[in-house]
Each structure stands twice: as structure tokens, then as C-alpha cells.
N, C-alpha and C. Protein backbone atom coordinates (compact mmCIF):
# COMPACT_ATOMS: atom_id res chain seq x y z
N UNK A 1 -13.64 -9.34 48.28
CA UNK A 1 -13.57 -9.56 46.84
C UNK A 1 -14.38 -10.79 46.45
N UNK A 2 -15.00 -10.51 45.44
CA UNK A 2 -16.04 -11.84 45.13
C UNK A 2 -14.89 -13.03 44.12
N UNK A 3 -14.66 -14.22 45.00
CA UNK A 3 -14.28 -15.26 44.40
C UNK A 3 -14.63 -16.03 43.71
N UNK A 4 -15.93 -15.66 42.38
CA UNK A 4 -16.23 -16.43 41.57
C UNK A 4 -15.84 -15.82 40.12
N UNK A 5 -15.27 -14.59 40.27
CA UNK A 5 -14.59 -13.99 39.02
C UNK A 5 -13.23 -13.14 39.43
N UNK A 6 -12.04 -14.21 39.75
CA UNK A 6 -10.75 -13.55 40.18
C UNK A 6 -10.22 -12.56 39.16
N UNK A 7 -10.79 -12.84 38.08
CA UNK A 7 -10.28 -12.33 36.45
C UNK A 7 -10.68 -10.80 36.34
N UNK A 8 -9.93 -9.69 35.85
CA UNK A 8 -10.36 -8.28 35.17
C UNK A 8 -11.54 -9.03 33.60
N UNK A 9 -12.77 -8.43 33.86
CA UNK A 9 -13.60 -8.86 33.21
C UNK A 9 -12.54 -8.88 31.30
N UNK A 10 -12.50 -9.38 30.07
CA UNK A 10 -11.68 -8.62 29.13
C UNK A 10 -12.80 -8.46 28.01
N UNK A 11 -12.14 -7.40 27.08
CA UNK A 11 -12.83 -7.04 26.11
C UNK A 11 -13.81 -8.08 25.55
N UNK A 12 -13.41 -9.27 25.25
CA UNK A 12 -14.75 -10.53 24.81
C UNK A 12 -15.70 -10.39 25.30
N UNK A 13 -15.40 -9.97 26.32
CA UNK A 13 -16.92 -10.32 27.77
C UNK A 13 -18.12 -9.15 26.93
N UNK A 14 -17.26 -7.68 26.63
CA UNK A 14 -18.22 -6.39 26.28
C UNK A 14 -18.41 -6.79 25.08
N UNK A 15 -17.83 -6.87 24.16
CA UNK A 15 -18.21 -7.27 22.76
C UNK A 15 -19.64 -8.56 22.63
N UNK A 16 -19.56 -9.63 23.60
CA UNK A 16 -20.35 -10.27 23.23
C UNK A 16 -21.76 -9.57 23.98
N UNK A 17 -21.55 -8.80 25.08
CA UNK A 17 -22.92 -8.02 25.82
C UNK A 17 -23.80 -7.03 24.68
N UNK A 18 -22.51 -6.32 24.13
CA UNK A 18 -22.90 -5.84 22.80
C UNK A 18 -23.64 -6.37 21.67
N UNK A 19 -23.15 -7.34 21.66
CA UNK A 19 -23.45 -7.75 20.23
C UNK A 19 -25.31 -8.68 20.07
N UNK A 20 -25.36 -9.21 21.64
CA UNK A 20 -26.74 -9.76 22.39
C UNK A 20 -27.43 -8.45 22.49
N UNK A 21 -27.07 -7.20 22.47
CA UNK A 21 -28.20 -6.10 23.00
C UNK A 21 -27.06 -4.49 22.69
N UNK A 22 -27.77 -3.74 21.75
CA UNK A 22 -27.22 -2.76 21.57
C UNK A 22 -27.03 -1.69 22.92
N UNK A 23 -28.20 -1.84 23.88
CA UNK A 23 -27.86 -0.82 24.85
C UNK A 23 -28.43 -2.17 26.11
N UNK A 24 -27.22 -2.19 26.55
CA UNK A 24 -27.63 -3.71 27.41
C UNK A 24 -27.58 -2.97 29.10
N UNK A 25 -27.62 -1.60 29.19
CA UNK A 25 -27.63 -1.60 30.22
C UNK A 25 -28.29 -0.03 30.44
N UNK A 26 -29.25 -0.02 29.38
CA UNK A 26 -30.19 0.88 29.08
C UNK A 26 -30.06 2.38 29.60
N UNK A 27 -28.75 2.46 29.58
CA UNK A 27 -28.11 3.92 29.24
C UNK A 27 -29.24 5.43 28.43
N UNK A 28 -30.01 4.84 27.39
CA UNK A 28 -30.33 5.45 26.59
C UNK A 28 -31.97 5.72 27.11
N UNK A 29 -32.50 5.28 27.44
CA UNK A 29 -33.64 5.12 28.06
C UNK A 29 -34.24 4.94 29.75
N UNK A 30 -33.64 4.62 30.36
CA UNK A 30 -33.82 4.15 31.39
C UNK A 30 -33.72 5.40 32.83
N UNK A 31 -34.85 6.18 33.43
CA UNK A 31 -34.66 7.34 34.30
C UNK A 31 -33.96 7.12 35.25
N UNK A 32 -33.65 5.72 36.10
CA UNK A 32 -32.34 5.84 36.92
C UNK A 32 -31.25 6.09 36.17
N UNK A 33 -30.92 6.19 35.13
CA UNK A 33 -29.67 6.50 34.51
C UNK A 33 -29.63 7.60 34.58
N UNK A 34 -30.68 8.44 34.12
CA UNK A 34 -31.28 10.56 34.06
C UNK A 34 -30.88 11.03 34.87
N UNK A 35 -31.25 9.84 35.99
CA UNK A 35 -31.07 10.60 37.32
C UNK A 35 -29.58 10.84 37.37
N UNK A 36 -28.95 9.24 37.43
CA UNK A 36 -27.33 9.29 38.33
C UNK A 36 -26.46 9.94 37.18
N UNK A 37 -27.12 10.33 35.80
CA UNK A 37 -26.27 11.32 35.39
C UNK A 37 -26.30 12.79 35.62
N UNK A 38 -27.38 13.06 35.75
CA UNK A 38 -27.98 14.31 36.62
C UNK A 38 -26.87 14.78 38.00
N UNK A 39 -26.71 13.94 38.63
CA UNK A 39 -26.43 13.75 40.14
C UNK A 39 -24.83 14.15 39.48
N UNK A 40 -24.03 13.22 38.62
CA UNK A 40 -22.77 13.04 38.18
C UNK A 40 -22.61 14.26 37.81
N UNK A 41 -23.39 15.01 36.79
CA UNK A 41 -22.65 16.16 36.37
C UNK A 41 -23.16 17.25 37.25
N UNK A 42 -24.06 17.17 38.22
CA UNK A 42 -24.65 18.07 39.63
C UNK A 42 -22.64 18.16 40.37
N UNK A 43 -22.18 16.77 40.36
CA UNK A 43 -21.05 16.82 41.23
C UNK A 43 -19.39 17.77 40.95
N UNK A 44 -19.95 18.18 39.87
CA UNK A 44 -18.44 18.63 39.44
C UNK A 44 -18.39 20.24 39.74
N UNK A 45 -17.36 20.61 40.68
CA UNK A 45 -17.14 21.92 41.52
C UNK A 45 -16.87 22.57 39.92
N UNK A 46 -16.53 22.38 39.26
CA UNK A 46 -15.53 23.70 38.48
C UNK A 46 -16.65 24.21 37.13
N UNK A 47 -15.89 25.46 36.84
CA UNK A 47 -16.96 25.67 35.57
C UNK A 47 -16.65 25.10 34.33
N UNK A 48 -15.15 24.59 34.13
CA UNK A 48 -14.76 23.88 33.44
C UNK A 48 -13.53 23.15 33.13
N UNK A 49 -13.33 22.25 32.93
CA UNK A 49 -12.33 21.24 32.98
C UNK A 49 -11.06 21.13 31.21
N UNK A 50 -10.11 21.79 31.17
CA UNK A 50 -9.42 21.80 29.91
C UNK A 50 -8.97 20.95 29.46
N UNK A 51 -8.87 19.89 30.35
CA UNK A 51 -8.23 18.40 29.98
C UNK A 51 -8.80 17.26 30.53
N UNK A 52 -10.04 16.81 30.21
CA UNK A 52 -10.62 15.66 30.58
C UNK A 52 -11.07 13.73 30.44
N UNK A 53 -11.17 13.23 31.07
CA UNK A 53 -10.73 11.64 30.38
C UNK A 53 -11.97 11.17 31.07
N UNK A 54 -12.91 10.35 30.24
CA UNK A 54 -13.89 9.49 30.75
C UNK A 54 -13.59 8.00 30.33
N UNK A 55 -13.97 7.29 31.33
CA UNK A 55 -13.49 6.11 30.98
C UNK A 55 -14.40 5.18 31.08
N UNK A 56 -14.80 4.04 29.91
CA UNK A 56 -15.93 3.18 29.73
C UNK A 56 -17.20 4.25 29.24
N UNK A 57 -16.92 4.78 28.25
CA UNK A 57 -18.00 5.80 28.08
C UNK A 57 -18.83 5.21 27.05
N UNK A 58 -19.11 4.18 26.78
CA UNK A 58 -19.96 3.11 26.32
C UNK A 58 -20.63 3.31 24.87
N UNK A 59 -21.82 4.54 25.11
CA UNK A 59 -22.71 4.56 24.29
C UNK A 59 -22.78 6.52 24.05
N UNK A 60 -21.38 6.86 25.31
CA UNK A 60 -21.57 8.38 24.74
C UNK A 60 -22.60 9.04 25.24
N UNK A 61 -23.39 8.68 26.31
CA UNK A 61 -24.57 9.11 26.95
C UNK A 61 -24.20 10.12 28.00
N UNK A 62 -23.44 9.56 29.11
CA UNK A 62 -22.65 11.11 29.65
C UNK A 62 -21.35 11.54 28.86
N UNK A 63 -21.07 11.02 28.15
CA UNK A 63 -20.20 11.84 27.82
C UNK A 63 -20.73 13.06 26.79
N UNK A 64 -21.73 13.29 26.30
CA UNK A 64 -22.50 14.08 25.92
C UNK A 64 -22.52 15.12 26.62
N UNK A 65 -23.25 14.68 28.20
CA UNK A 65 -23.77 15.47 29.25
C UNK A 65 -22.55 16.08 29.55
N UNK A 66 -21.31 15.89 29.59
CA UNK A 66 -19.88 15.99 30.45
C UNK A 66 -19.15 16.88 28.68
N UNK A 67 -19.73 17.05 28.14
CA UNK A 67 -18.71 17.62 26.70
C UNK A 67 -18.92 18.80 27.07
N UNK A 68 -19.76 19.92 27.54
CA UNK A 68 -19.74 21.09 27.53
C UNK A 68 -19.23 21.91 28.50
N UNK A 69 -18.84 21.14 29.86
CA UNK A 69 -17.64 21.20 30.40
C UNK A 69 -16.43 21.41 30.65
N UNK A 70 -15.98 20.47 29.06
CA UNK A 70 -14.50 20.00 29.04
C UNK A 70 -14.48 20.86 27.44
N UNK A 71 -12.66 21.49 28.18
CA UNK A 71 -12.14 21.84 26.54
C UNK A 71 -11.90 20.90 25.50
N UNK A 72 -11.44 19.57 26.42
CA UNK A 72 -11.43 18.43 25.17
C UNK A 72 -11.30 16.83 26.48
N UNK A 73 -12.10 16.37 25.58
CA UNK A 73 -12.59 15.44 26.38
C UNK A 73 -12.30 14.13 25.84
N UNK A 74 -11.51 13.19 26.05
CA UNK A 74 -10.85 11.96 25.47
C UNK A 74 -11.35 10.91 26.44
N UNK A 75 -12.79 10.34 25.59
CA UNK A 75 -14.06 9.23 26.17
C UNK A 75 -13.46 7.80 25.42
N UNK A 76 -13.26 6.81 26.14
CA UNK A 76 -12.65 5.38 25.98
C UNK A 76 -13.37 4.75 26.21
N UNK A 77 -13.73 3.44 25.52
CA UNK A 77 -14.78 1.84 25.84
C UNK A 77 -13.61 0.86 25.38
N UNK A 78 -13.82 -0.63 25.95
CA UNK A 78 -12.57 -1.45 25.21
C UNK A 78 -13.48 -1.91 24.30
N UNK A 79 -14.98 -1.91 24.21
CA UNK A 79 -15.91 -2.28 22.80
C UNK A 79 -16.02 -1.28 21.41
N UNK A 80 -15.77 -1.89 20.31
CA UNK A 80 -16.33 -1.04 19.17
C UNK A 80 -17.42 -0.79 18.94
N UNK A 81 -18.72 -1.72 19.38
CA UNK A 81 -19.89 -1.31 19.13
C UNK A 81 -20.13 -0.30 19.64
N UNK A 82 -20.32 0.17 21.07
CA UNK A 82 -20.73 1.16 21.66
C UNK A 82 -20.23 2.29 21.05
N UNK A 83 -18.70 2.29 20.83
CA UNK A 83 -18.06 3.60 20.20
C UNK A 83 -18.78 3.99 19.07
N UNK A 84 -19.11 3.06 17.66
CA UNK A 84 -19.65 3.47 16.79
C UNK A 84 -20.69 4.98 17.15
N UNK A 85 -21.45 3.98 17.87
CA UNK A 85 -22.55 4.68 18.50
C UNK A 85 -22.68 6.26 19.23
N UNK A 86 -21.06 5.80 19.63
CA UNK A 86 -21.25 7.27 20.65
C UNK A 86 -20.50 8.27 19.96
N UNK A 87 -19.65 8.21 18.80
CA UNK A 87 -19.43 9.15 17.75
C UNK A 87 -20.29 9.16 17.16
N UNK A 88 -21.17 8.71 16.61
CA UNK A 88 -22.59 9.49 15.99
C UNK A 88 -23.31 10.28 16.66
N UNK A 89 -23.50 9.78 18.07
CA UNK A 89 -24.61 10.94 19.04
C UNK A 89 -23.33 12.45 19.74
N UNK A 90 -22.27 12.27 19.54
CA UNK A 90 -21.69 13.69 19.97
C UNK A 90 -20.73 14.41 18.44
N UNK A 91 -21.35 13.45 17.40
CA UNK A 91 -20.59 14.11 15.94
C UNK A 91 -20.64 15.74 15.80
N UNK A 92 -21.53 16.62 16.53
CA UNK A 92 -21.68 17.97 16.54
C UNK A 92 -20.86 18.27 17.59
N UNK A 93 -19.56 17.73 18.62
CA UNK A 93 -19.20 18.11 19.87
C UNK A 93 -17.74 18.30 19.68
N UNK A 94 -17.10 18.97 18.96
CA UNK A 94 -15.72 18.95 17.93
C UNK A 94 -14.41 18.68 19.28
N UNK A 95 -14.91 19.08 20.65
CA UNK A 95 -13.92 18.75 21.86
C UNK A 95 -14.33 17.40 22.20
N UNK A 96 -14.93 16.38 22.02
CA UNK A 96 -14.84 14.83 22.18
C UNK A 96 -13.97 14.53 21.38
N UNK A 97 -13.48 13.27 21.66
CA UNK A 97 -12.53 12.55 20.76
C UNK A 97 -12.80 10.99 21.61
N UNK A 98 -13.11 10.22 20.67
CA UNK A 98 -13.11 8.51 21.28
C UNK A 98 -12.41 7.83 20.98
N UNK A 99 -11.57 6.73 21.52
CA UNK A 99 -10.47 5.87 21.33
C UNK A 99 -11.02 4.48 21.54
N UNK A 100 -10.79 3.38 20.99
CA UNK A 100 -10.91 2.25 21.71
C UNK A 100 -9.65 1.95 22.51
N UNK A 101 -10.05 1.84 23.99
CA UNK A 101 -8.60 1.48 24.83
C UNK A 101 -9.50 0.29 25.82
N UNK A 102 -7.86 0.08 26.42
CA UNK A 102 -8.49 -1.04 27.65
C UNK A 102 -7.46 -0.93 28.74
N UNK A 103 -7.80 -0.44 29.33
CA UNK A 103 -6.78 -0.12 30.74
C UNK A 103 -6.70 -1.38 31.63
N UNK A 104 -5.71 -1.38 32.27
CA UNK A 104 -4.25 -0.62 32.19
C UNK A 104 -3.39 -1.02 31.26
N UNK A 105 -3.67 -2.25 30.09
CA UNK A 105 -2.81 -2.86 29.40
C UNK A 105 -2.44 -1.37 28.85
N UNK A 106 -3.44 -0.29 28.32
CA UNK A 106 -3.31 0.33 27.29
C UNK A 106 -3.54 1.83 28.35
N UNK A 107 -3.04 3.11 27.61
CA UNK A 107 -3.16 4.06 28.45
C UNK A 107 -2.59 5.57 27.28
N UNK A 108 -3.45 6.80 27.84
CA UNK A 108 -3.14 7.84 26.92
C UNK A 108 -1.89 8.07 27.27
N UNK A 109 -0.60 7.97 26.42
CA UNK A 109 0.61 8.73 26.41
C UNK A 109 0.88 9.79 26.49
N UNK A 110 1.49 10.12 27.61
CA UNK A 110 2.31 11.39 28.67
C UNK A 110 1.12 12.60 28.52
N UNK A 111 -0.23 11.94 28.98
CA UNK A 111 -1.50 12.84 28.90
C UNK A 111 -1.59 13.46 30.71
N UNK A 112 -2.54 14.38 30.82
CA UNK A 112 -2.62 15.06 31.68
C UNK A 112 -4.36 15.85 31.78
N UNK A 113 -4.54 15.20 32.86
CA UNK A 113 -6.26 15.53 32.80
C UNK A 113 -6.35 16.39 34.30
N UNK A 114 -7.04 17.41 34.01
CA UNK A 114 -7.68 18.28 35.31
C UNK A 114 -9.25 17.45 35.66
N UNK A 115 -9.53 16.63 35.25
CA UNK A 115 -10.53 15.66 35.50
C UNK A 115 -10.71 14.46 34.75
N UNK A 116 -11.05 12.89 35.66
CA UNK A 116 -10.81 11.79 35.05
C UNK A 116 -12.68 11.22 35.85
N UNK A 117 -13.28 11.28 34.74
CA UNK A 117 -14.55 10.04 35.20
C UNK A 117 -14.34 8.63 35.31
N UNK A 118 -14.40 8.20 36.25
CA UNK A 118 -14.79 6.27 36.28
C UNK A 118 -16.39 6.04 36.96
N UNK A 119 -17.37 5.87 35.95
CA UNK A 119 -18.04 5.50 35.99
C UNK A 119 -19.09 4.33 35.69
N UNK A 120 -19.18 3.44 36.65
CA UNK A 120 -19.50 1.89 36.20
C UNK A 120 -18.11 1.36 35.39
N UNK A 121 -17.20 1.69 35.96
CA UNK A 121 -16.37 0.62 35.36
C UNK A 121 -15.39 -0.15 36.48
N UNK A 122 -14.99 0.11 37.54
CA UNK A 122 -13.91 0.04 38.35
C UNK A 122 -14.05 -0.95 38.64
N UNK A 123 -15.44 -2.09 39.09
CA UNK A 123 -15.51 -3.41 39.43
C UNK A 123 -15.84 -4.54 38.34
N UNK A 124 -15.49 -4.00 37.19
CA UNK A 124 -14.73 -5.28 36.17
C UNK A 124 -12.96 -5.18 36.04
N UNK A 125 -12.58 -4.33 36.82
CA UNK A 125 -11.04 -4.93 36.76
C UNK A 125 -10.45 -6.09 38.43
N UNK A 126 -9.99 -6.81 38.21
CA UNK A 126 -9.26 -7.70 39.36
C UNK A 126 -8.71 -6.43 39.86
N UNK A 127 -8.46 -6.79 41.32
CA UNK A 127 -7.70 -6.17 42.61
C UNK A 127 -6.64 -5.33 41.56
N UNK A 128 -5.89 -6.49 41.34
CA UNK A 128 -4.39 -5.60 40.94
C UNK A 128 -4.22 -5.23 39.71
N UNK A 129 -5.21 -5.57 38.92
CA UNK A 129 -5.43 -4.20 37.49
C UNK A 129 -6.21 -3.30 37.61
N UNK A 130 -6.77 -2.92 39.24
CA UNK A 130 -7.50 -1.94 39.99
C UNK A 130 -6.24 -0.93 40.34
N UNK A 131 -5.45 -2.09 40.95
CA UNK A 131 -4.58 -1.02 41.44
C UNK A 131 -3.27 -0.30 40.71
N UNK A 132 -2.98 -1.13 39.62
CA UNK A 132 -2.31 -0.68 37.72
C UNK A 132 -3.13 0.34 37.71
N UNK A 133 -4.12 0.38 37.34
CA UNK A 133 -5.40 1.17 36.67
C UNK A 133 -5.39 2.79 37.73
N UNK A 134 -5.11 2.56 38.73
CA UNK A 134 -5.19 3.70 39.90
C UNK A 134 -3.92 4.42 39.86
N UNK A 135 -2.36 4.12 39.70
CA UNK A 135 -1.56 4.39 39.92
C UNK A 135 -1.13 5.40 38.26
N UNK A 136 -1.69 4.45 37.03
CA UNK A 136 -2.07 5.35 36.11
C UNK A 136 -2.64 6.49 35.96
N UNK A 137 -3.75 6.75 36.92
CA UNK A 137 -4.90 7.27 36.67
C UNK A 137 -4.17 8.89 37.29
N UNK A 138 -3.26 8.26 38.77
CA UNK A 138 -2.69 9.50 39.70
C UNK A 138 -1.75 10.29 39.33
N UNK A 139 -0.84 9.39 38.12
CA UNK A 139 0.08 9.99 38.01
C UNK A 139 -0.41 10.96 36.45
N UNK A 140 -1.43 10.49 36.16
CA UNK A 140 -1.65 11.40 34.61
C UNK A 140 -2.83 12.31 35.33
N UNK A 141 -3.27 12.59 36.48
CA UNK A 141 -3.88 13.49 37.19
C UNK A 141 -3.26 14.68 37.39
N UNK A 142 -3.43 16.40 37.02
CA UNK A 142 -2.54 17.25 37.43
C UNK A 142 -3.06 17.56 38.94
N UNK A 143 -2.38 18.28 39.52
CA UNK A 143 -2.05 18.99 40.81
C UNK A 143 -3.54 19.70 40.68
N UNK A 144 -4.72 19.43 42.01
CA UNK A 144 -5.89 20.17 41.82
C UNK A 144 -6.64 19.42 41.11
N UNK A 145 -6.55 18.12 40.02
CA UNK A 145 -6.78 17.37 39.62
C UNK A 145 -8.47 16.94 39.89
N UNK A 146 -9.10 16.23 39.69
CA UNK A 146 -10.94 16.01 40.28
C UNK A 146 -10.78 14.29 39.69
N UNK A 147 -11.22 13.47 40.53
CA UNK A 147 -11.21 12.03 40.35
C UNK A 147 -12.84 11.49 40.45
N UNK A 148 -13.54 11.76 39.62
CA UNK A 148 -15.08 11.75 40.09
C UNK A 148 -15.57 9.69 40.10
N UNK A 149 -15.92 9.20 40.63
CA UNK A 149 -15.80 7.71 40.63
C UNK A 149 -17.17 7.62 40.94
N UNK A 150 -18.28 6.79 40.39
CA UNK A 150 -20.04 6.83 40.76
C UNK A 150 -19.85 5.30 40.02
N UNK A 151 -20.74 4.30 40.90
CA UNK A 151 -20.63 3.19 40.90
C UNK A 151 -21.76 2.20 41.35
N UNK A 152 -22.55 1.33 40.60
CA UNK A 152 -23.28 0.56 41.26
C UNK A 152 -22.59 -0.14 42.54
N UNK A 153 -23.88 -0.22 43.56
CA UNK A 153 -22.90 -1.23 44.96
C UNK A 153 -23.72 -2.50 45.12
N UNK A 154 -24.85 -2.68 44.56
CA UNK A 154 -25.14 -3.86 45.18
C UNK A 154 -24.42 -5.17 44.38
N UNK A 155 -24.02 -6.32 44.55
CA UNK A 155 -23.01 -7.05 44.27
C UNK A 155 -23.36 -7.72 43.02
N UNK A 156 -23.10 -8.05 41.84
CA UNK A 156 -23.09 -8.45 40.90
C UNK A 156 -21.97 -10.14 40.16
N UNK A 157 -22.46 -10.96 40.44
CA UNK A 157 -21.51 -12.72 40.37
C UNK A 157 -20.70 -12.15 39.22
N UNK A 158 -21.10 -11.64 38.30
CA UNK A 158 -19.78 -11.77 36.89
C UNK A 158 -18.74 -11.06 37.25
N UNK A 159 -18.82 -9.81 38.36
CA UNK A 159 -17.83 -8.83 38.43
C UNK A 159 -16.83 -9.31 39.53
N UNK A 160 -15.58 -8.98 39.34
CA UNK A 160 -14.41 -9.45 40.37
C UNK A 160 -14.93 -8.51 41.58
N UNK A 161 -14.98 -7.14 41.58
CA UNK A 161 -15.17 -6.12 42.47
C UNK A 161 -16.29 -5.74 42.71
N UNK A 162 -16.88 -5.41 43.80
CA UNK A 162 -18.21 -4.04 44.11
C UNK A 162 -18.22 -3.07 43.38
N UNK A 163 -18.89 -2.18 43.49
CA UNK A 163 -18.36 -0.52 43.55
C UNK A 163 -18.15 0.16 44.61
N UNK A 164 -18.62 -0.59 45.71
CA UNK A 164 -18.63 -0.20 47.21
C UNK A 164 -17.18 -0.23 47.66
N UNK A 165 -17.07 -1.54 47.17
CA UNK A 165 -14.81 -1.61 47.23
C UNK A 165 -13.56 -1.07 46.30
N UNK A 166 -14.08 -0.57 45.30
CA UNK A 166 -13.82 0.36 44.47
C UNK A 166 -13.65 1.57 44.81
N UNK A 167 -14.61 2.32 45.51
CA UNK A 167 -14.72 3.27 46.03
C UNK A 167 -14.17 3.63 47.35
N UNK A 168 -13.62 2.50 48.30
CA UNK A 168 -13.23 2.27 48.93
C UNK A 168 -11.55 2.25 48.97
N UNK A 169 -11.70 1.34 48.12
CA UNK A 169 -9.42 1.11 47.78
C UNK A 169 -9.38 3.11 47.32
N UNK A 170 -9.97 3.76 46.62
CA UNK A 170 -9.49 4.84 46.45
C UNK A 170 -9.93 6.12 47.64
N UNK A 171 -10.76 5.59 48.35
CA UNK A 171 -10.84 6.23 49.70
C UNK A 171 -9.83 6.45 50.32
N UNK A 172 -9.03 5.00 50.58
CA UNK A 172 -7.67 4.63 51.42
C UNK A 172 -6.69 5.89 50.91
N UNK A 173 -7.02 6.07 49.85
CA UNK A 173 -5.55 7.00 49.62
C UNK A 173 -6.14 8.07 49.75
N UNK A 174 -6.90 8.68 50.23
CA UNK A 174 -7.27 9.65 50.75
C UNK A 174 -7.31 10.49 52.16
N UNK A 175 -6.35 9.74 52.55
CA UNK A 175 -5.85 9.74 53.88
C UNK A 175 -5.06 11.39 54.26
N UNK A 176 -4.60 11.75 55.52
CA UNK A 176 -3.66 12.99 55.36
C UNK A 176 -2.61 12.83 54.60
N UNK A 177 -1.79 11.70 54.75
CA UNK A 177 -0.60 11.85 53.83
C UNK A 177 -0.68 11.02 52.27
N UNK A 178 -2.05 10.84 51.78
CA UNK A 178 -2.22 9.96 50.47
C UNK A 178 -2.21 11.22 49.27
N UNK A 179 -2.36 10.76 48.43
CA UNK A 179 -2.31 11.30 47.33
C UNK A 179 -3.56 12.42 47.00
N UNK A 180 -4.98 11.66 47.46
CA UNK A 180 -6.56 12.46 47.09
C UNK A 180 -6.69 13.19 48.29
N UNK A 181 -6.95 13.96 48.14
CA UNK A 181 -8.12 14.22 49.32
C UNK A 181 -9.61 13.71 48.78
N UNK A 182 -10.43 13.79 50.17
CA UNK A 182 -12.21 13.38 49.46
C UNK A 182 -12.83 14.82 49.32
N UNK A 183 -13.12 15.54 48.80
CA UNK A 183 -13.88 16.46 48.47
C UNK A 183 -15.99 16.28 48.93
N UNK A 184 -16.36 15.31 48.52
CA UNK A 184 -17.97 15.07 48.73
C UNK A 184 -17.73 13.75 48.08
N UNK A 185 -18.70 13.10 49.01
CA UNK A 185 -19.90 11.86 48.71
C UNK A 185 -21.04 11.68 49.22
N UNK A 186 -21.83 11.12 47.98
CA UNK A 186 -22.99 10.71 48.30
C UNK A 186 -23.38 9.00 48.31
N UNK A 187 -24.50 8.54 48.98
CA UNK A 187 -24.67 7.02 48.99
C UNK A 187 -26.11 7.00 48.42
N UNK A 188 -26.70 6.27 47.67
CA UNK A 188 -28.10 6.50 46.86
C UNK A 188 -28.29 4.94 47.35
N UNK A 189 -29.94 4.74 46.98
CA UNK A 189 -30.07 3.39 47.51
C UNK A 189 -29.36 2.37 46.79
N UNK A 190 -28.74 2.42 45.34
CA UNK A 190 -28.18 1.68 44.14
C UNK A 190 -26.93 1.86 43.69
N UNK A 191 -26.87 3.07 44.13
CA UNK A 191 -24.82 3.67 43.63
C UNK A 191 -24.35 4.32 44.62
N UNK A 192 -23.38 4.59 44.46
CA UNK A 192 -22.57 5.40 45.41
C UNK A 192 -21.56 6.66 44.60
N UNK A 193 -21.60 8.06 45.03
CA UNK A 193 -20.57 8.94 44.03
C UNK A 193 -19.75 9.50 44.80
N UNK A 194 -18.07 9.77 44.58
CA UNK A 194 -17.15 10.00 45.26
C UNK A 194 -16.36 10.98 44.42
N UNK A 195 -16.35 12.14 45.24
CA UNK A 195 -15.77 13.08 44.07
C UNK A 195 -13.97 13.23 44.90
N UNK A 196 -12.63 13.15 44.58
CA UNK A 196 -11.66 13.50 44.97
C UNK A 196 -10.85 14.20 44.17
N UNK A 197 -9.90 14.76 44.85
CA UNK A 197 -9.11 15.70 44.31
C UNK A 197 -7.44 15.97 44.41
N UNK A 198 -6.81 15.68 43.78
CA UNK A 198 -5.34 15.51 44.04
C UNK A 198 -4.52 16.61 44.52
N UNK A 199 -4.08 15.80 46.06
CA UNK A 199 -3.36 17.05 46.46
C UNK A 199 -2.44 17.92 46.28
């Protein structure tokens, strides 16, 4: 764990990234993004998902890609800017719905998803609002469930976590007697994608 940010990054941190740069992490433009969203929605076994949850969905860029998928798809950022944004680019997609939330303080009530995205988000929470954030995530997972997790790995000073250890703490429970099984992963020279599935 990197000891120069013990802290779950909090909403201030995104609001002010926002507010310095509308797409600060060039989501909207940028072909490694084409790609690892390409790759992300390449990863999903099913033809479609009736109850789905993306989480940190920023600017609405996969969650676009991921709407035609899902019967209804409930995409979360703890920033308002981005949201603005990403209800204007899926306003034609009547199964999105965006919330501002911030996990784990905050969480969809007695919801139930046949698929949950974490993408680029898992290493701005501390260890143990990783592991709040996971225990949420399992128990609002149904039976058959898909846990798709794709993550930058090379190490970043502002973030408490990797994505490499991210991907990892939810490996662990993927054990014979854990909760996931691992279904597929891949390792890219920049991210890593881990698709699991609740047993």
C-alpha cells in the first residue's frame, strides 16, 4: 500500500480535477481509452445484463458503450461536473439513470445487479473503504452475478492503492471456498482486466 496517501481519495479531490480540466483524464479523446473500452465491453460473456451498476462513470463514456447491454443501468461519479456531462451524451438511452453517490459512505438501497463495473476507481479508496466498498458490492451482487474490475497498474503518489492490489484483494476471494470465482483475465502493458463471477 502506498504510504503517502493513507486516505480514500474524497469528493474535493474530483471536484477540484474537474473544475482545472473538463476531461482530465481524456476519456473523450484519447485511443488508449478506445482501446481499454473496446477490450471492457469485448469482456462481458452475456448478451445482456437486466440489472446493472457502473461505478465512477465520470463523463458517461463507457457507460454509453455498456447501455445497450443493460436493461437498466444505474452509472454513479461522487463529482457533479462529470455527471452533467454524461446525462447529456446518453439523454437518448432511456435505461441509464445517473446518481451522484460516493461509496461506501453511500450505496443503492436493497438493489441487486447481475453485473457491477469498477473501472479506474478501486485505488482511490483506503484498504478498508476497499474492503466496505467490496462487501457492499457482494452482497448487492445476485447469484451468477459478473464483477468486471479493469484498472490502471502502474503506481500513481496521490492514490492510496494500485490497481494491481485492487485486483488482487478481490482475487483473494476467489478462492474454492470465497465468494467469486475468476472467470478471465487479461494484463496489458498499462491496465489490467478481471472479469468474476459470484458463486
Amino acid at each position: 500500500m502506498n504510504q503517502n496517501q493513507p486516505h480514500t481519495l474524497p469528493p474535493s479531490y474530483f471536484d477540484a480535477v474537474y473544475r482545472a480540466n473538463q476531461d482530465p483524464w481524456n476519456f473523450e479523446t484519447s485511443a488508449y481509452e478506445q482501446g481499454k473500452y473496446a477490450t471492457t465491453i469485448g469482456a462481458l460473456t452475456n448478451p445482456s445484463y437486466p440489472q446493472a451498476f457502473e461505478i465512477g462513470c465520470s463523463l458517461g463514456v463507457l457507460t454509453e458503450q455498456l447501455a445497450p447491454r443493460c436493461g437498466h443501468l444505474l452509472a454513479v461519479d461522487v463529482a457533479e461536473a462529470p455527471l452533467v456531462r454524461a446525462r447529456e451524451r446518453c439523454r437518448f438511452l432511456p435505461q441509464v439513470e445517473f446518481q451522484r453517490m460516493s461509496l461506501p459512505a453511500e450505496f443503492p438501497a436493497g438493489a441487486r445487479f447481475d453485473l457491477i463495473v469498477l473501472s479506474e476507481v478501486g485505488y482511490y479508496w483506503a484498504l478498508p473503504d476497499l474492503e466496505r466498498t467490496a462487501l457492499l458490492l457482494l452482497a448487492a451482487l445476485a447469484p451468477g452475478g459478473q464483477l468486471l474490475l479493469v484498472h490502471w497498474t502502474p503506481i500513481v503518489h496521490d492514490y492510496p492503492l494500485t490497481g494491481a492490489e485492487v485486483h488482487e484483494f478481490f482475487l483473494r476471494q476467489a478462492g474454492p471456498a470465497g465468494p467469486l470465482r475468476h472467470l478471465s483475465g487479461q494484463r496489458h502493458e498499462t491496465y489490467r482486466l478481471d472479469m468474476l463471477e459470484k458463486a
